[in-house]
C-alpha atoms as a PDB file:
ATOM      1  CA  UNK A   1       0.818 -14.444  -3.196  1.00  0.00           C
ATOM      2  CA  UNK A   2       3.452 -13.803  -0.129  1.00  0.00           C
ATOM      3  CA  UNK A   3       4.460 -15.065   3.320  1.00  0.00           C
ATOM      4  CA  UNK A   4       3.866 -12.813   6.241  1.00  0.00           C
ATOM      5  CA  UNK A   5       5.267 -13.040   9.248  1.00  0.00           C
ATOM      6  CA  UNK A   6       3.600 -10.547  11.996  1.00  0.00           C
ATOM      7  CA  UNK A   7       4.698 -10.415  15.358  1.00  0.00           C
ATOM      8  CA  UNK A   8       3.252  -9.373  18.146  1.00  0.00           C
ATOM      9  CA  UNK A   9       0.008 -10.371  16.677  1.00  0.00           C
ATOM     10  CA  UNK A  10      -2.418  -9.296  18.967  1.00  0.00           C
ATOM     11  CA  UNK A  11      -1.287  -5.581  19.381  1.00  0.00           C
ATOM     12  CA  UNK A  12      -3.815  -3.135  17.923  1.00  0.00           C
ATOM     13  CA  UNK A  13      -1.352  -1.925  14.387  1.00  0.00           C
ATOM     14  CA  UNK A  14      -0.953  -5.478  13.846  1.00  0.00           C
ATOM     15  CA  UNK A  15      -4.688  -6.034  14.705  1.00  0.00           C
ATOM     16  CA  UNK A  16      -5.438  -3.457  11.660  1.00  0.00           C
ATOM     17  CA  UNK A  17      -2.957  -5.077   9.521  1.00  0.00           C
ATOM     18  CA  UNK A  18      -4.306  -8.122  10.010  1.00  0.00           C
ATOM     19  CA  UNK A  19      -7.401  -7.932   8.847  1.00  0.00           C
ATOM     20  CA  UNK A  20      -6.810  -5.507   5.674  1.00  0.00           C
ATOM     21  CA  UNK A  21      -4.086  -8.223   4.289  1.00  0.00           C
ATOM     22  CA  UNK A  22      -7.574 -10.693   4.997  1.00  0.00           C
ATOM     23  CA  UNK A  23      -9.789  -8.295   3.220  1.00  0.00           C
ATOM     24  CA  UNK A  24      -7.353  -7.057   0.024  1.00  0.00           C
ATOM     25  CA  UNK A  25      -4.899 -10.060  -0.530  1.00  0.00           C
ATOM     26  CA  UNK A  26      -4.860 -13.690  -0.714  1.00  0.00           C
ATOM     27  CA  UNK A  27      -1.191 -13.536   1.328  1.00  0.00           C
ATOM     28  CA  UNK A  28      -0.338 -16.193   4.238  1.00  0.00           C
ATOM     29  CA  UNK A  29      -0.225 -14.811   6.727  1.00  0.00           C
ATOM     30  CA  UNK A  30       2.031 -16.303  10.163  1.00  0.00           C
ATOM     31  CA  UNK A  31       1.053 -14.949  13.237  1.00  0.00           C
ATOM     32  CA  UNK A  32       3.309 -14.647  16.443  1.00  0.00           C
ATOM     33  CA  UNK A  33       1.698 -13.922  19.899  1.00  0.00           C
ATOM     34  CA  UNK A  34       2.051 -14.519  23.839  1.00  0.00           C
ATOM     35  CA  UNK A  35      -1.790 -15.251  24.048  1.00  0.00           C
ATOM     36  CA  UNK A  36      -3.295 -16.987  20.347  1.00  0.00           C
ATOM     37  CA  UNK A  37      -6.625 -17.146  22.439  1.00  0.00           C
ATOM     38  CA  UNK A  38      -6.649 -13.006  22.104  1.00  0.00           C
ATOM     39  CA  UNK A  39      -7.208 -13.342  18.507  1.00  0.00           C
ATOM     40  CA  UNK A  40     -10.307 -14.260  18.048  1.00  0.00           C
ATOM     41  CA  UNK A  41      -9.109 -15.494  14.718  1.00  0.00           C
ATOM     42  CA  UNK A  42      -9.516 -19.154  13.420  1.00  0.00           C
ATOM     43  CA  UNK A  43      -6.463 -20.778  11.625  1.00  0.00           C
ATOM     44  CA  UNK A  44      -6.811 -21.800   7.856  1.00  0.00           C
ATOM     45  CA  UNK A  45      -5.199 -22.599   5.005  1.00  0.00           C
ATOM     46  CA  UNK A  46      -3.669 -18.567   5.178  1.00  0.00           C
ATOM     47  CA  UNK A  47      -3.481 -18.427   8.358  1.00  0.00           C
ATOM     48  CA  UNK A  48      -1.030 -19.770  11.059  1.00  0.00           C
ATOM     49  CA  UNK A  49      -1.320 -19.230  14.565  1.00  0.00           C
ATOM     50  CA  UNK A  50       1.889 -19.389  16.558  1.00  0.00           C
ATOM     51  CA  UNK A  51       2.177 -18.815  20.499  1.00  0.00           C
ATOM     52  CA  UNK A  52       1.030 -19.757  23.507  1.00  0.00           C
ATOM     53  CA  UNK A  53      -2.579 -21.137  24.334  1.00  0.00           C
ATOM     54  CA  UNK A  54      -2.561 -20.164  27.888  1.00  0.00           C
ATOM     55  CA  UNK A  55      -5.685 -17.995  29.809  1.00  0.00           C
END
C-alpha cells in the first residue's frame, strides 16, 4: 500500500486516475483541489480531501 498525492484533483486525467487507483489498489490517496465540492467524492479512511470548500 502507497501514499498518493494528486494535484489538481478535479481535472479530468486526474479524474481518471482517481478512480482506477479506487478500483485496482488499496493506495491512499491525498487529493489537492481549488473546489473539494467538484469531486463528488466522499473522504475515508483512503481518501483525503484537501482544498477549498467554497461554491
Amino acid at each position: 500500500m502507497a501514499n498518493v498525492l494528486i494535484l489538481g484533483a478535479s481535472g479530468q486525467i486526474a479524474r481518471l486516475v482517481t478512480q482506477q487507483l479506487l478500483k485496482e489498489t488499496q493506495h491512499h490517496l491525498s487529493l489537492f483541489c481549488r473546489n473539494i465540492k467538484s469531486l463528488n467524492i466522499q473522504q475515508d479512511n483512503h481518501i483525503h480531501l484537501f482544498g477549498h470548500c467554497c461554491k
